[in-house]
PDB file of N, CA and C in Angstrom:
ATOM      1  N   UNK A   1      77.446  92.748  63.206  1.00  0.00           N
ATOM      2  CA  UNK A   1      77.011  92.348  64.500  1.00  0.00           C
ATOM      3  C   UNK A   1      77.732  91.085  64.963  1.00  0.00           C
ATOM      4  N   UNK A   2      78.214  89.916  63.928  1.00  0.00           N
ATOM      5  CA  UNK A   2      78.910  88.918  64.328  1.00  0.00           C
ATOM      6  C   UNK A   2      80.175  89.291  64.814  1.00  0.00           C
ATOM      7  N   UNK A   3      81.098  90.226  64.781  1.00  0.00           N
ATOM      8  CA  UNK A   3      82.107  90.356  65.671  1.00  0.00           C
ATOM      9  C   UNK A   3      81.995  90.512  67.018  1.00  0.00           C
ATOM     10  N   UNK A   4      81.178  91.228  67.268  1.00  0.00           N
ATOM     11  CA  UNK A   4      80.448  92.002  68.829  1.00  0.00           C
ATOM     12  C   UNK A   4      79.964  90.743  69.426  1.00  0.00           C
ATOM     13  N   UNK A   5      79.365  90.411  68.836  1.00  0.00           N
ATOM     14  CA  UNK A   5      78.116  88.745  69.531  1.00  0.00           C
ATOM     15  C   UNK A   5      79.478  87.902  69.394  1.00  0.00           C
ATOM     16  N   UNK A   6      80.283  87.838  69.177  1.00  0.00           N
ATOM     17  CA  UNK A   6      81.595  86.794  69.385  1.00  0.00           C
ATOM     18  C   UNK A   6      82.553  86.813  70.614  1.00  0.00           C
ATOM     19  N   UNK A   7      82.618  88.557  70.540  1.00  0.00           N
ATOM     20  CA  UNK A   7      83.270  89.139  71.661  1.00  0.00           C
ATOM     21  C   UNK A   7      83.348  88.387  73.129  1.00  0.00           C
ATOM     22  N   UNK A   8      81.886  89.239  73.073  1.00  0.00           N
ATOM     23  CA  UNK A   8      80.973  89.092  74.162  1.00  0.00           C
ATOM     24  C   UNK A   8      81.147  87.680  75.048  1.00  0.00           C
ATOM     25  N   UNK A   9      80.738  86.713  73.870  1.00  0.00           N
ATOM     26  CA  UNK A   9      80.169  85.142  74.350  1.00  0.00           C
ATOM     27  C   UNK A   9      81.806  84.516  75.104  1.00  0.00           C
ATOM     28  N   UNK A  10      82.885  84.976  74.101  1.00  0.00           N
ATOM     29  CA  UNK A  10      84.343  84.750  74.723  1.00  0.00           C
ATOM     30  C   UNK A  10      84.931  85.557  75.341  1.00  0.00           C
ATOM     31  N   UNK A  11      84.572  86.205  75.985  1.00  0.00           N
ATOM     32  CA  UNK A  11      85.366  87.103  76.520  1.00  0.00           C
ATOM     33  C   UNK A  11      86.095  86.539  78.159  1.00  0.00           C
ATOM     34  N   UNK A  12      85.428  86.273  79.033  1.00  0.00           N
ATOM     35  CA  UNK A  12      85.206  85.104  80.180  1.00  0.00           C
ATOM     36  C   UNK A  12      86.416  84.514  79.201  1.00  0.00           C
ATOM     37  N   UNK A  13      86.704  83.280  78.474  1.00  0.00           N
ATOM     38  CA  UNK A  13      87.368  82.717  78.207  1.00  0.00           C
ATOM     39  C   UNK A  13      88.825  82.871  77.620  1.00  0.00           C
ATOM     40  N   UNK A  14      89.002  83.908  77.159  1.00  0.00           N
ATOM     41  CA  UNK A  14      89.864  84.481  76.792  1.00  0.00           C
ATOM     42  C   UNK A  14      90.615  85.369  77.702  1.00  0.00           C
ATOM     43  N   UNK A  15      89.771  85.819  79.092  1.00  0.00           N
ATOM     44  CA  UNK A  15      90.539  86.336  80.173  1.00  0.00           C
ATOM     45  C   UNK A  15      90.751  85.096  81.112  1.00  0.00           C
ATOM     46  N   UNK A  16      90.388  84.196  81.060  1.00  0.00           N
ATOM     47  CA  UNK A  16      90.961  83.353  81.613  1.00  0.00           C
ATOM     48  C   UNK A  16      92.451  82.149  81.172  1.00  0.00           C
ATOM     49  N   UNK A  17      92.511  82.729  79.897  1.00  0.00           N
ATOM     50  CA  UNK A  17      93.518  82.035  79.255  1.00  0.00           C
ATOM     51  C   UNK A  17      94.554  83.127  79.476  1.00  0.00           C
ATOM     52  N   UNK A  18      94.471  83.893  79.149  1.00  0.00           N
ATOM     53  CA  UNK A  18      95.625  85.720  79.696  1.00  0.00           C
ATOM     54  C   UNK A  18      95.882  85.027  81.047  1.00  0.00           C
ATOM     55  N   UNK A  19      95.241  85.189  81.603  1.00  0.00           N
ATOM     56  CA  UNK A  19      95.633  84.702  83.476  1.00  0.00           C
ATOM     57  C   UNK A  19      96.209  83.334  84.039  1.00  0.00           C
ATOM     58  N   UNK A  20      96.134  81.882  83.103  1.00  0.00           N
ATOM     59  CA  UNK A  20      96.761  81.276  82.793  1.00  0.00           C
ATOM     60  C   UNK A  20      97.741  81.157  82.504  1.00  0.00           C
ATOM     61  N   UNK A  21      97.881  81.768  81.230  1.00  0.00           N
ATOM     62  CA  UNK A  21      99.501  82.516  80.730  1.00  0.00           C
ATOM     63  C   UNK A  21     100.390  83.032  81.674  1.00  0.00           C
ATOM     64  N   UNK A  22      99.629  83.911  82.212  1.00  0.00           N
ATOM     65  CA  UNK A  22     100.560  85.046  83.221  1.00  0.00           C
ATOM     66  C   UNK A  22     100.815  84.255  84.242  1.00  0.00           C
ATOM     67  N   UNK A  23     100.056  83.865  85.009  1.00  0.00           N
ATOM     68  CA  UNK A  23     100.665  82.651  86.066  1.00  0.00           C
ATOM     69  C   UNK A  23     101.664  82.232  85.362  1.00  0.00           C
ATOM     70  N   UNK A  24     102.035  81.449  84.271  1.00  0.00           N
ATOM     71  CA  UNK A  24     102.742  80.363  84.174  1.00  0.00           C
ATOM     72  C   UNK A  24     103.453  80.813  83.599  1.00  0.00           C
ATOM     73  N   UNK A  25     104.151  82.234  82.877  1.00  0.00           N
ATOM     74  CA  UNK A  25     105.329  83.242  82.782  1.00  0.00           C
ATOM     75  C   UNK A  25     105.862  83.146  84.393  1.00  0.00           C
ATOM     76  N   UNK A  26     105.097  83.616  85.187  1.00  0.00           N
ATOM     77  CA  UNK A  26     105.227  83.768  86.675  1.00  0.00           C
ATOM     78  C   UNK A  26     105.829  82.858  87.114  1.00  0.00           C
ATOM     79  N   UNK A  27     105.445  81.657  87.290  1.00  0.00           N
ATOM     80  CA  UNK A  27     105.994  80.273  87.902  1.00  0.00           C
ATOM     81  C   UNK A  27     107.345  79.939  87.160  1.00  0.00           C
ATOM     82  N   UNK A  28     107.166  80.069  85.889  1.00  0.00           N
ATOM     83  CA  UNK A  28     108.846  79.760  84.992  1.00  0.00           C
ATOM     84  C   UNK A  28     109.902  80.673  85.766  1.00  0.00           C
ATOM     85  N   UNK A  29     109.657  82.456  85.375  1.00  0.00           N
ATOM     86  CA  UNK A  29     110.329  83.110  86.489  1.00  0.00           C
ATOM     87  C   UNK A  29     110.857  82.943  87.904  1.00  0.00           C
ATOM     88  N   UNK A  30     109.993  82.530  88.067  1.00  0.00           N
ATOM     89  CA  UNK A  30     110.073  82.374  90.292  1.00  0.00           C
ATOM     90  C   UNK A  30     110.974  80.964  89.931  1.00  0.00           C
ATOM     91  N   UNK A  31     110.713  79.945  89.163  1.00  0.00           N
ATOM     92  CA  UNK A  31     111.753  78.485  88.979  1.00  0.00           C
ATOM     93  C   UNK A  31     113.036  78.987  88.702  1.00  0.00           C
ATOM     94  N   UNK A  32     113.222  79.485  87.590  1.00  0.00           N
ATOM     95  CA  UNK A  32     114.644  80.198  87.103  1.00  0.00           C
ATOM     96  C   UNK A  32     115.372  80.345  88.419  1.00  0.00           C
ATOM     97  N   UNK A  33     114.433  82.030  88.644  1.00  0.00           N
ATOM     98  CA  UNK A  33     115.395  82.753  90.010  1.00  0.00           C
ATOM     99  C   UNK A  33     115.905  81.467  91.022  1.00  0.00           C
ATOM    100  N   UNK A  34     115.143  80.754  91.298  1.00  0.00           N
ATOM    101  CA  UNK A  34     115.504  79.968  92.606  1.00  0.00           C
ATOM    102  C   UNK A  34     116.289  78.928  92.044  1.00  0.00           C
ATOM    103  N   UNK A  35     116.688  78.689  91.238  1.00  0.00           N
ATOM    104  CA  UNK A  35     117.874  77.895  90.521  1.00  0.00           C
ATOM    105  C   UNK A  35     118.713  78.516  90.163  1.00  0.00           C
ATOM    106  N   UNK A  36     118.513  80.073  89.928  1.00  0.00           N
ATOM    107  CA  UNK A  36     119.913  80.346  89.386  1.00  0.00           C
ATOM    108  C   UNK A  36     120.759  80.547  91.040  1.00  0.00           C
ATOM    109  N   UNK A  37     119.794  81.074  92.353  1.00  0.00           N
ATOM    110  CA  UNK A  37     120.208  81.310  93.172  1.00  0.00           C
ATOM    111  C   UNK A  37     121.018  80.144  94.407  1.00  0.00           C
ATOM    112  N   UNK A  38     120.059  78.765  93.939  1.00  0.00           N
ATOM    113  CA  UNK A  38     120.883  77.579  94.418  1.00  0.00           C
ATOM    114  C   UNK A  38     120.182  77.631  95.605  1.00  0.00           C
ATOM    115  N   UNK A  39     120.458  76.110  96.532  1.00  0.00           N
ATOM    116  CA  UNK A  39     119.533  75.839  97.366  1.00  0.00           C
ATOM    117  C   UNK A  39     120.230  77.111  98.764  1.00  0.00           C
ATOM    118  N   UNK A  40     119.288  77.350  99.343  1.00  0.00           N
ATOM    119  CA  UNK A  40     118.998  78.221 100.754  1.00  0.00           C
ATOM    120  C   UNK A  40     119.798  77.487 101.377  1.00  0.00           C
ATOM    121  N   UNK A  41     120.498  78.285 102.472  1.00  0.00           N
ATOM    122  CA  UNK A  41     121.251  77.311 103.600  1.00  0.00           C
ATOM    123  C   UNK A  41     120.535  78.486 105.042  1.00  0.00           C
ATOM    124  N   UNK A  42     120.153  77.001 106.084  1.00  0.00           N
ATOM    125  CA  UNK A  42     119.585  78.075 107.447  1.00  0.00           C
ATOM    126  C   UNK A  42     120.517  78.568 108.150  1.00  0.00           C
ATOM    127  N   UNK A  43     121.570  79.972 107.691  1.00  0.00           N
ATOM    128  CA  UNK A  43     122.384  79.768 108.450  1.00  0.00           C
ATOM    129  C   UNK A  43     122.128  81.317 109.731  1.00  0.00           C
ATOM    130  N   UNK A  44     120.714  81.669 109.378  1.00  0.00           N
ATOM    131  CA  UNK A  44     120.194  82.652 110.288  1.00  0.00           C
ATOM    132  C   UNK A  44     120.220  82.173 111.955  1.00  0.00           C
ATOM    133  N   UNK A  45     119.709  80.725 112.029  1.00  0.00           N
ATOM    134  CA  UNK A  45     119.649  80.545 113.423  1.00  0.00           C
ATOM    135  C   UNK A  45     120.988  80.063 113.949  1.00  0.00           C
ATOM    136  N   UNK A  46     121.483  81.109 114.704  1.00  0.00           N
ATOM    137  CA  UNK A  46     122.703  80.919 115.433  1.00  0.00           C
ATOM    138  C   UNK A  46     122.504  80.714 116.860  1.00  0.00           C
ATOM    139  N   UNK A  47     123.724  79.485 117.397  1.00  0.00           N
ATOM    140  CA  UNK A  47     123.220  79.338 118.734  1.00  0.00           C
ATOM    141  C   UNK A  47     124.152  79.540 119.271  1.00  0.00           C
ATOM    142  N   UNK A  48     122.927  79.967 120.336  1.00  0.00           N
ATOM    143  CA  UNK A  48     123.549  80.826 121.897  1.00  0.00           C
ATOM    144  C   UNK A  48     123.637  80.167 123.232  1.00  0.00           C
ATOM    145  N   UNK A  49     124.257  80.230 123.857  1.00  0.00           N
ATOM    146  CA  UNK A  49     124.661  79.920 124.941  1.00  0.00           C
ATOM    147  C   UNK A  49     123.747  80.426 126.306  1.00  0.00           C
ATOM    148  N   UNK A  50     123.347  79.575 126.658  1.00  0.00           N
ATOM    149  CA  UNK A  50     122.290  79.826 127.919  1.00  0.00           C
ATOM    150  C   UNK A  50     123.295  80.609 129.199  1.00  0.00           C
ATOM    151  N   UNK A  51     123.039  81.118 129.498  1.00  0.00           N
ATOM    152  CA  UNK A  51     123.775  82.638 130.774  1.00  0.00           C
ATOM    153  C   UNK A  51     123.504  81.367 131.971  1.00  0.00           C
ATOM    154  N   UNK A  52     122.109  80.909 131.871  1.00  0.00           N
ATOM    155  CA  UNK A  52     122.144  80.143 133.464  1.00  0.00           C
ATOM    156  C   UNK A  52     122.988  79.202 133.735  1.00  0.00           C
ATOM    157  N   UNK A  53     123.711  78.194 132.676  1.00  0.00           N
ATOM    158  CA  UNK A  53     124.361  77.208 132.593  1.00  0.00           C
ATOM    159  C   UNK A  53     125.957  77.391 133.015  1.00  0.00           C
ATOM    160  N   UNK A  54     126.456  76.821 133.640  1.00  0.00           N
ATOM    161  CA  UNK A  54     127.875  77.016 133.710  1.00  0.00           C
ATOM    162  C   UNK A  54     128.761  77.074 132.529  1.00  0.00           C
ATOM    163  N   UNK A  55     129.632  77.345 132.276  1.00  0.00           N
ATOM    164  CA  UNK A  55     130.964  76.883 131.383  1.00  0.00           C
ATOM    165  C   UNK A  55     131.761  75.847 131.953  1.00  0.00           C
ATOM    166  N   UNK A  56     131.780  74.698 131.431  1.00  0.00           N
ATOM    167  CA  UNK A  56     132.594  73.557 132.241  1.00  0.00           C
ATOM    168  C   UNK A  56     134.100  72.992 131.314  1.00  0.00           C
ATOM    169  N   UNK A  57     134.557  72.489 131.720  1.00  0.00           N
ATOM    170  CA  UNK A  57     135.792  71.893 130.854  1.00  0.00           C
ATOM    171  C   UNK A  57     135.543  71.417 129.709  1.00  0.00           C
ATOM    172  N   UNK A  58     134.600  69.985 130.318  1.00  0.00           N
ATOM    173  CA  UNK A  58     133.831  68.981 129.179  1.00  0.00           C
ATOM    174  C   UNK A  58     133.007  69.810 128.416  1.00  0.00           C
ATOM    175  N   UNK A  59     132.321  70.814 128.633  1.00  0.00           N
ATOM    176  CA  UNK A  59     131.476  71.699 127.641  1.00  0.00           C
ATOM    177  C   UNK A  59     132.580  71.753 126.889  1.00  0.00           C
ATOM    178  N   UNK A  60     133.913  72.789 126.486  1.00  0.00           N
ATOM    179  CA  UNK A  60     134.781  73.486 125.944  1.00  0.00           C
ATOM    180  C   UNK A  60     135.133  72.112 124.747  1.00  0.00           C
ATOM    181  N   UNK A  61     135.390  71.242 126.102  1.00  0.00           N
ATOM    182  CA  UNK A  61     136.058  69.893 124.705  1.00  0.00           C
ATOM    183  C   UNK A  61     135.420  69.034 124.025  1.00  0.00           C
ATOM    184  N   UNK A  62     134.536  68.981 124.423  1.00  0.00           N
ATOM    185  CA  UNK A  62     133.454  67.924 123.954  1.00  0.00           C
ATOM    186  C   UNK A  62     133.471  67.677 122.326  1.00  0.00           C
ATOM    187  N   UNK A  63     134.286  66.840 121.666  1.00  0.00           N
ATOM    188  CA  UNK A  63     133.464  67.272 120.237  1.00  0.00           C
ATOM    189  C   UNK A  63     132.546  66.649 119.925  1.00  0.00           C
ATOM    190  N   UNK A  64     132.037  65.373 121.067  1.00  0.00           N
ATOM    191  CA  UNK A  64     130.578  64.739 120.319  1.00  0.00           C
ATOM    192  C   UNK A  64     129.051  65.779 120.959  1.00  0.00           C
ATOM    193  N   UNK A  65     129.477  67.496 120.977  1.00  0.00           N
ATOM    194  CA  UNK A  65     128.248  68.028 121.306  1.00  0.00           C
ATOM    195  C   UNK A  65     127.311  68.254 120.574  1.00  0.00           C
ATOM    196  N   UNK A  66     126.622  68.768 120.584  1.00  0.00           N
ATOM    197  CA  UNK A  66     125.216  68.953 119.220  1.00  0.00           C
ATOM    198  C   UNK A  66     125.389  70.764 119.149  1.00  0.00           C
TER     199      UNK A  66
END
């Protein structure tokens, strides 16, 4: 009966240490990947040119534009 009555009383505790674990397999993983992959660059947002605005000279040459 002392194996069963042991079980029981740890069981709660012992699934919470599994889930602990597994998170923190998880988190090592997800660290790795994103280091082996190197930092992100935003280079999705590309900018566009407003249609309402003219094209002017100083637009074309400007190199102090943003």
């Amino acid at each position: 009966m002392g194996i069963h009555y042991d079980y029981k009383s740890t069981k709660s505790a012992k699934l919470m240490e599994k889930q602990a674990k597994r998170e923190k397999k998880l988190a090592e993983k997800k660290a790795k990947r994103l280091a082996k992959e190197g930092p992100k660059k935003n280079e999705s947002k590309a900018q566009t040119l407003d249609a309402s605005k003219p094209i002017t000279l100083d637009f074309l040459t400007n190199p102090d534009k943003e």
